[in-house]
Protein backbone atom coordinates (compact mmCIF):
# COMPACT_ATOMS: atom_id res chain seq x y z
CA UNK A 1 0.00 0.00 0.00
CA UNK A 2 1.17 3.13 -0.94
CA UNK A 3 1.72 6.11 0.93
CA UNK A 4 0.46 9.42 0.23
CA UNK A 5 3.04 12.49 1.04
CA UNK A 6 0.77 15.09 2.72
CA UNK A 7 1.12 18.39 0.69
CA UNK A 8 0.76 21.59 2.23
CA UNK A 9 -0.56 24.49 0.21
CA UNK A 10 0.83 27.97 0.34
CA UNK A 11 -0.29 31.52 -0.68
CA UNK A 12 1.82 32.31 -3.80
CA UNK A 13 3.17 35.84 -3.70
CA UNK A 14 0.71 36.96 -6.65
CA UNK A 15 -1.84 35.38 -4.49
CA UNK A 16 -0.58 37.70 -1.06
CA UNK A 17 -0.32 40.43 -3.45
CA UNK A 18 -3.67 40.12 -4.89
CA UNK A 19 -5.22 39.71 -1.09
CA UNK A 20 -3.36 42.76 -0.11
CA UNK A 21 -4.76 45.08 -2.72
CA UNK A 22 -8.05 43.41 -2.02
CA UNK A 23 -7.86 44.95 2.35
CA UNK A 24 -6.61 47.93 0.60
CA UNK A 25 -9.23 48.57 -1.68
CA UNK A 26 -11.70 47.48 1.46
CA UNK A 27 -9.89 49.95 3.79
CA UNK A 28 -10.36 52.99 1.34
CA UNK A 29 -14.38 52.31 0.83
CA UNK A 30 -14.97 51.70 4.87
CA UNK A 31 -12.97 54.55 6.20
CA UNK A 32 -15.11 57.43 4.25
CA UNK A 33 -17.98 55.38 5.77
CA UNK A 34 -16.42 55.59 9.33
CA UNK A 35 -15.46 58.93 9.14
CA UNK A 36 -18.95 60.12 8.09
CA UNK A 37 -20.74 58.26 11.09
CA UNK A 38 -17.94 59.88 13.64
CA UNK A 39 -19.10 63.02 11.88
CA UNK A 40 -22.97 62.42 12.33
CA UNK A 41 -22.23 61.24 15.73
CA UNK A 42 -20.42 64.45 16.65
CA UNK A 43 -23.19 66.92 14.78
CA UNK A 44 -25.94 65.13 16.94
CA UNK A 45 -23.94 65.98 20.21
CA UNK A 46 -23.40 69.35 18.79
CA UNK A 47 -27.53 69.75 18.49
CA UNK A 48 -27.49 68.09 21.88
CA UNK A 49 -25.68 70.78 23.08
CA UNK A 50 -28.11 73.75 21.26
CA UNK A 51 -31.05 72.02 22.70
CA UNK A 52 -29.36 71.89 26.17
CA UNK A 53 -28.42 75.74 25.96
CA UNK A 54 -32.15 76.95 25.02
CA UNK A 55 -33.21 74.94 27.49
CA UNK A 56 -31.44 76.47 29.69
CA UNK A 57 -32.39 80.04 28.59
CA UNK A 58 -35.94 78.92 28.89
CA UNK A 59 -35.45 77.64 32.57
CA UNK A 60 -33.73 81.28 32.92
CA UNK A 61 -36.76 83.20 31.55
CA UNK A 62 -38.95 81.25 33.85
CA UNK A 63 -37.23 81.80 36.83
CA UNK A 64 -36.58 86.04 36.39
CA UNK A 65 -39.38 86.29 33.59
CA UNK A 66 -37.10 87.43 31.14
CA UNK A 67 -33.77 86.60 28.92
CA UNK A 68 -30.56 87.68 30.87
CA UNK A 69 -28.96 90.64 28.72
CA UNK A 70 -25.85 89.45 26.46
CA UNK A 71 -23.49 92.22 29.21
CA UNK A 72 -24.33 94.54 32.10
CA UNK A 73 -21.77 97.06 30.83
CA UNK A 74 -21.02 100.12 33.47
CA UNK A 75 -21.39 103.18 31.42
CA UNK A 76 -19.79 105.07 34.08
CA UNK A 77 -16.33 103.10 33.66
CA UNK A 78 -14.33 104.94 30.65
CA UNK A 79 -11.73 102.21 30.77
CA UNK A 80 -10.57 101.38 27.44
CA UNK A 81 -10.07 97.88 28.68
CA UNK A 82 -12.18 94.81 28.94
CA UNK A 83 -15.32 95.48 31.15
CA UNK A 84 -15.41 91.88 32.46
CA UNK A 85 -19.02 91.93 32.44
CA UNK A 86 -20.58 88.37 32.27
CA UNK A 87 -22.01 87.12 29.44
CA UNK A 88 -25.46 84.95 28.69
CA UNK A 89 -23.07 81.56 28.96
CA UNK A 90 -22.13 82.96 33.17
CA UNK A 91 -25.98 83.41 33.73
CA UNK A 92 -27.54 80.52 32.37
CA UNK A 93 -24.63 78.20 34.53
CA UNK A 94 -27.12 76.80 37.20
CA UNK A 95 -30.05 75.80 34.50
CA UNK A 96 -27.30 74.13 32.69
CA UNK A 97 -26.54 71.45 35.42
CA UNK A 98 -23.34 73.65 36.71
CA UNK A 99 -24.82 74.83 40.21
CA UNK A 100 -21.24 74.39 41.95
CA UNK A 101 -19.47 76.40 39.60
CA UNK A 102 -22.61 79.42 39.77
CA UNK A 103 -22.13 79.01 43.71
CA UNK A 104 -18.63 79.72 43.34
CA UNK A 105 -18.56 83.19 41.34
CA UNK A 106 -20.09 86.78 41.84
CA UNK A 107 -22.05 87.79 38.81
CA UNK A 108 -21.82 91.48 40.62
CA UNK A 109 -17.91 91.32 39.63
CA UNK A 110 -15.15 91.09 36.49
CA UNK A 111 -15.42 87.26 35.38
CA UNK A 112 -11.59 88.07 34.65
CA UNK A 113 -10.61 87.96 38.42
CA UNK A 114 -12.30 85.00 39.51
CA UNK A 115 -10.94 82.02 40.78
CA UNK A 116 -13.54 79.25 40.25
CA UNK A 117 -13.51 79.27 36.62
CA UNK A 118 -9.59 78.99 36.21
CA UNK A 119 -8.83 76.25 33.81
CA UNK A 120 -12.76 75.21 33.42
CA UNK A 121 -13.77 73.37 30.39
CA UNK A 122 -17.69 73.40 30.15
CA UNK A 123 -18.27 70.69 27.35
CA UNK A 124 -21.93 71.94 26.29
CA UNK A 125 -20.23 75.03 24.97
CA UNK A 126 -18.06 73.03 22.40
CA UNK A 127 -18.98 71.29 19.55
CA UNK A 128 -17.22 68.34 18.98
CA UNK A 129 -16.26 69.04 15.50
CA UNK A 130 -14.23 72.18 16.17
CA UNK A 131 -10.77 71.11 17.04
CA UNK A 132 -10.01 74.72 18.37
CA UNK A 133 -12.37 73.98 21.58
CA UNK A 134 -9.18 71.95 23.28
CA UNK A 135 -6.94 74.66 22.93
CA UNK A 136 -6.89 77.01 25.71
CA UNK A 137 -7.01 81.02 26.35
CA UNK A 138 -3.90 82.14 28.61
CA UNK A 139 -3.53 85.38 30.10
CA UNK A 140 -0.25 86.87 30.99
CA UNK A 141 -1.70 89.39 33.43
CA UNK A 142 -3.39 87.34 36.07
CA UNK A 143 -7.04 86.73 34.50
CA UNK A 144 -7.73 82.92 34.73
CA UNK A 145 -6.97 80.32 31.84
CA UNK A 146 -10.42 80.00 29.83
CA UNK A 147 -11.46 77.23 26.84
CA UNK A 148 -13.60 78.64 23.84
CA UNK A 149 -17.13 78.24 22.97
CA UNK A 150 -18.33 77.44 19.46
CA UNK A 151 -21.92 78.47 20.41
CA UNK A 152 -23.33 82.32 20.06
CA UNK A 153 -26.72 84.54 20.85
CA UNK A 154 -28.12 86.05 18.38
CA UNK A 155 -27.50 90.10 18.41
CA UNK A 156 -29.37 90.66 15.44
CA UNK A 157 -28.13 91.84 11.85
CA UNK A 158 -25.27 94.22 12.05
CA UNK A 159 -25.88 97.36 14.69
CA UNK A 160 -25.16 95.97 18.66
CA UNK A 161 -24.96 98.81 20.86
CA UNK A 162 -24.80 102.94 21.43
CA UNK A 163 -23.75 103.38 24.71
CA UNK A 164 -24.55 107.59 24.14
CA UNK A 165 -28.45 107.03 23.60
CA UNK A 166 -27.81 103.32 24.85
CA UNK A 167 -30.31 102.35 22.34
CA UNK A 168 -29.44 98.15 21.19
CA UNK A 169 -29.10 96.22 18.01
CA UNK A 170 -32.37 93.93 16.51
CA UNK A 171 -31.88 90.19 18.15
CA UNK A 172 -32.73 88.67 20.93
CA UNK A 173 -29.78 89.76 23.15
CA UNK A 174 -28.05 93.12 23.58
CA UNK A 175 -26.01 95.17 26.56
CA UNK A 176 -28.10 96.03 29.47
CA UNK A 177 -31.34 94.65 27.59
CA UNK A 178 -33.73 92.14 29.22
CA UNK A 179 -35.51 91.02 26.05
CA UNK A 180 -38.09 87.95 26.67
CA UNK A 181 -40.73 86.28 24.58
CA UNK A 182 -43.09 88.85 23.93
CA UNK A 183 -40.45 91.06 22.28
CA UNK A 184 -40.27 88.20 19.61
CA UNK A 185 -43.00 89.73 17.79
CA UNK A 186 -41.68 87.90 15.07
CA UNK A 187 -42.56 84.38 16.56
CA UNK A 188 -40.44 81.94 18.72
CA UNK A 189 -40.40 79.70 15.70
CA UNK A 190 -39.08 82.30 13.08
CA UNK A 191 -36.27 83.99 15.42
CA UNK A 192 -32.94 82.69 16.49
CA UNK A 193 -31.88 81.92 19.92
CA UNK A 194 -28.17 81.01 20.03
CA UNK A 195 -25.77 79.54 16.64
CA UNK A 196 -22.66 77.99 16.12
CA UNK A 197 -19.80 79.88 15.50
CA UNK A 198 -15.96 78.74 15.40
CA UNK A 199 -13.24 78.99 18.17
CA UNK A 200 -10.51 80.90 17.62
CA UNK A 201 -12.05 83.39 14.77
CA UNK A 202 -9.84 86.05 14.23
CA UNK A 203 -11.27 89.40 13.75
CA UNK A 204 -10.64 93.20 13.56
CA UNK A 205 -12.11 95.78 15.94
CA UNK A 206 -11.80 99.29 17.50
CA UNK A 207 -12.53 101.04 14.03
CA UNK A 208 -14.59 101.93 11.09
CA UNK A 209 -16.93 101.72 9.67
CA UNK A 210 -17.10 104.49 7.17
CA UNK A 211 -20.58 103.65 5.81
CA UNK A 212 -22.80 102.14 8.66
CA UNK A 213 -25.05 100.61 5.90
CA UNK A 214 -24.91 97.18 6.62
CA UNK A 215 -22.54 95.00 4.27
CA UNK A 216 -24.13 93.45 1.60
CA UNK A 217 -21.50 90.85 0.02
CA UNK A 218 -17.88 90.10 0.65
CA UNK A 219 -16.11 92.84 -1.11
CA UNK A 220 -18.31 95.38 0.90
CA UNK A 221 -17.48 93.21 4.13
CA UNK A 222 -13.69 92.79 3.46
CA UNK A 223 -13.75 96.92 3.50
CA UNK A 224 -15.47 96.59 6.63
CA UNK A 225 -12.73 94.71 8.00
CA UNK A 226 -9.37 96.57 6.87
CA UNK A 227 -10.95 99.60 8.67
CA UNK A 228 -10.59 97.92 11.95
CA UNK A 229 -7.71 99.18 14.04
CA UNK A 230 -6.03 95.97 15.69
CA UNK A 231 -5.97 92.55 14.38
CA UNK A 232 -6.88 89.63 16.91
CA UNK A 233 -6.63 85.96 16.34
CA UNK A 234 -8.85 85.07 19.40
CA UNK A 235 -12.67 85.12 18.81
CA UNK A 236 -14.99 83.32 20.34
CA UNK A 237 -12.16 82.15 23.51
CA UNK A 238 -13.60 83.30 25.99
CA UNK A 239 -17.01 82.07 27.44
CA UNK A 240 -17.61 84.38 30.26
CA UNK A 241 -17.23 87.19 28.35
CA UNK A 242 -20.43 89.06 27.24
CA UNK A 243 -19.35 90.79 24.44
CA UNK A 244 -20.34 89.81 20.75
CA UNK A 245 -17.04 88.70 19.04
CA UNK A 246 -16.55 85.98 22.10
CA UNK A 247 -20.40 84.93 23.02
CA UNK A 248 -22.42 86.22 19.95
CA UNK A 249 -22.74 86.86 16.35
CA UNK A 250 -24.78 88.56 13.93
CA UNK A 251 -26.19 87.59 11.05
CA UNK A 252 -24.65 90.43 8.54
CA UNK A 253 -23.45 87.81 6.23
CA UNK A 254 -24.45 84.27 5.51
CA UNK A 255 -23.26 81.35 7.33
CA UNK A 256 -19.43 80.19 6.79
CA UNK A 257 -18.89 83.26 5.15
CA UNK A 258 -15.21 83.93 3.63
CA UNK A 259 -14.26 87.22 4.35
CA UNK A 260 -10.48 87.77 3.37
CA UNK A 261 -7.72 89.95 5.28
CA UNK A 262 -3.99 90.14 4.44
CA UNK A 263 -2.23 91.07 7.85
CA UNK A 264 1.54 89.93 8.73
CA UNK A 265 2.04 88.25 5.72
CA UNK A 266 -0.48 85.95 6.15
CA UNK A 267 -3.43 85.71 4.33
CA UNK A 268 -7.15 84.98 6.99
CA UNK A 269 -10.08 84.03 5.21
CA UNK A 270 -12.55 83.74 7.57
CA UNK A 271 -12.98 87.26 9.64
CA UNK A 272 -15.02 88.78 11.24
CA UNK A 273 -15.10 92.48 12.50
CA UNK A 274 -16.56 94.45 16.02
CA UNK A 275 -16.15 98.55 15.79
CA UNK A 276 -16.12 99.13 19.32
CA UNK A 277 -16.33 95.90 21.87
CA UNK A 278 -19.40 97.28 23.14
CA UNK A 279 -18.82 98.71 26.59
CA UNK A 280 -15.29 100.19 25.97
CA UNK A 281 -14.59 103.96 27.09
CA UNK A 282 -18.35 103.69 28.85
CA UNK A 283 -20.89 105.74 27.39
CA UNK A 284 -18.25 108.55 25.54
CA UNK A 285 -17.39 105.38 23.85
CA UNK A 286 -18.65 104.72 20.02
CA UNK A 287 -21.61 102.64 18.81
CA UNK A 288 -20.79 99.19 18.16
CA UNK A 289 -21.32 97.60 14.64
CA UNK A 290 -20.45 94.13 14.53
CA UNK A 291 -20.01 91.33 11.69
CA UNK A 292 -19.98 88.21 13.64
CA UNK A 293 -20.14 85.20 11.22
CA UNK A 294 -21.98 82.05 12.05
CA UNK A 295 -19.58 79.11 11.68
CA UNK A 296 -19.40 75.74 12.16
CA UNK A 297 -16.65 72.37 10.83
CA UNK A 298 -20.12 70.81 9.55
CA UNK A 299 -19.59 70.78 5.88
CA UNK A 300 -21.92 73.40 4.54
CA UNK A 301 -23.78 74.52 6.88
CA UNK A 302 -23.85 75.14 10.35
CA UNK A 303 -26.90 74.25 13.09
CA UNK A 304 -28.59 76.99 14.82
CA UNK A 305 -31.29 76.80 18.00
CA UNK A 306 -34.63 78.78 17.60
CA UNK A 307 -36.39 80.90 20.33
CA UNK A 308 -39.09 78.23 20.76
CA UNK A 309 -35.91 75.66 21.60
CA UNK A 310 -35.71 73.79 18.44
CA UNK A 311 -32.80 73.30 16.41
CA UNK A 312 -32.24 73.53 12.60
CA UNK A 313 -29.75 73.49 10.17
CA UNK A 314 -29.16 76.81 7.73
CA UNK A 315 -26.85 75.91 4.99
CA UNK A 316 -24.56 78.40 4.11
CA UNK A 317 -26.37 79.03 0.80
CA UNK A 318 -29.48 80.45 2.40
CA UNK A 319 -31.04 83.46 1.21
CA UNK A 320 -29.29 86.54 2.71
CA UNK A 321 -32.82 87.98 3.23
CA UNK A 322 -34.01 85.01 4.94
CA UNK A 323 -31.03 85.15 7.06
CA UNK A 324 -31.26 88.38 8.21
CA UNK A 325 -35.44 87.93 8.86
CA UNK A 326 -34.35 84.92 11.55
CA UNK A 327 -32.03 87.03 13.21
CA UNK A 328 -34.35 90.16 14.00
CA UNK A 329 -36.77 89.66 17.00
CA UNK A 330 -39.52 92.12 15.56
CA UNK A 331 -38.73 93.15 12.01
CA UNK A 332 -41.80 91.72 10.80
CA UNK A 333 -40.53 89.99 7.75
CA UNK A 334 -42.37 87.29 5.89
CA UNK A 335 -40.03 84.15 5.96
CA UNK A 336 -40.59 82.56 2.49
CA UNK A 337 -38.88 79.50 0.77
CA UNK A 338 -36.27 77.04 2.69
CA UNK A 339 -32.99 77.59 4.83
């Protein structure tokens, strides 16, 4: 009787070769797919976060019958510095499951000399998607370390502030303003609340503009900009702060909205622009205008929470008129087609 050898078969190297472009090929169709779940995964926490923030405005309005103003700003203070007046993010702290950290500050002083929020990293103020959020704000002259905030109120189209006739801007927040719902003539549904915009924006301010008309497309808003007087790279860093280019924007332009500036050798092309940091040199000080862009790392769009507490997305190809109707509180406009 014979005996059979026993044969052992082996991958040829054509046949490795062939099984390695075959995982390859695999890889490159399933990682799109992962990446676009991680990315749906991160915009639902992001709406999470909206609905968590106008809820917490809501609790707010029940509790004093009224919105908290976007800064108490001391018109008798001429400082040309920061007037550390809190912002809506400071006020809303206990209705947003942060009791400890409200127990721990004074609303009555500067945010930029208190203790409790040194180093504090609030994650319903961050969307996911913006990798700018982990990077944080230092100070070299004592104020505490801060983390940004990729969410904004809504100050309205383009004017904010006149601290002279102290008369305020057409959203739903504004400087020593206690707005609530039945200033939304417009209807809860049709006005916005609060908006994404990006950490780390940089912007121009304590200038301009020539022509207070507001800016109607990006060579008109890239004027705007060059007439600011100091260049900043640090919108939107810090969340106490009540004034529009850290814990607001306007809806002057459409979402993600380039707006180009050359400065350093370096070329920005996403900027935004604040005439006077509303507040600043007290009420001799200059009216604020302010061009604070709603942004988001969503691709093409960005997701926005209404006065009624729902949350939408506005692609950055809606109508500018439509755009500028959700943003006033009482304009009266007649919202028509899709955004």
């Amino acid at each position: 009787m014979k005996n059979r050898s026993a044969t052992r078969s082996a991958f040829t190297l054509v046949e490795l070769l062939v099984v390695i472009a075959i995982i390859g090929v695999l890889v490159g169709l399933l990682l799109p797919a992962v990446q676009s779940a991680r990315e749906a995964a991160r915009r639902m926490q992001c709406s999470n976060n909206l609905k968590q923030i106008a809820l917490s405005v809501h609790n707010y309005q029940s509790a004093y019958k009224k919105f908290p103003p976007s800064a108490l700003v001391d018109l008798s203070v001429t400082s040309t510095g920061n007037n550390g007046s809190w912002g809506v993010h400071g006020r809303i702290l206990p209705f947003l499951e942060q009791g400890n950290v409200y127990e721990n500050i004074d609303l009555s002083l500067a945010w930029d000399n208190q203790e409790a929020i040194d180093g504090l990293k609030i994650p319903t103020y961050a969307c996911p998607s913006d990798p700018g959020t982990d990077q944080e704000r230092t100070f070299s002259d004592g104020r505490p370390t801060l983390y940004p905030t990729t969410y904004g109120f809504n100050f309205g189209r383009w004017f904010v502030f006149d601290p002279t006739t102290q008369k305020t801007g057409d959203g739903m927040f504004a400087p020593n303003q206690f707005y609530s719902f039945r200033d939304c003539l417009d209807g809860s549904s049709h006005t916005l609340l609060t908006g994404e915009v990006k950490a780390w924006t940089p912007y121009q301010r304590n200038g301009g503009p020539s022509d207070t008309a507001i800016p109607a497309n990006q060579a008109q808003a890239e004027l705007v900009v060059a007439s600011g007087a100091q260049f900043k790279n640090t919108g939107h860093t810090e969340w106490p702060d009540g004034r529009c280019h850290h814990t607001g924007f306007t809806v002057t332009l459409p979402p993600n909205s380039d707006v180009e500036f050359e400065t350093g050798g370096q070329l920005y092309e996403q900027m935004d622009f604040s005439s006077w940091q509303e507040g600043k040199d007290g009420q001799s000080g200059n009216p604020t205008y302010a061009m604070i862009t709603s942004r988001s790392h969503h691709v093409g769009l960005v997701q926005v929470a209404r006065v009624d507490g729902s949350v939408a997305s506005v692609t950055e190809s809606v109508e500018l008129s439509i755009w500028h109707a959700l943003g006033t509180r009482a304009g009266r406009e007649v919202i028509r087609g899709e955004y």
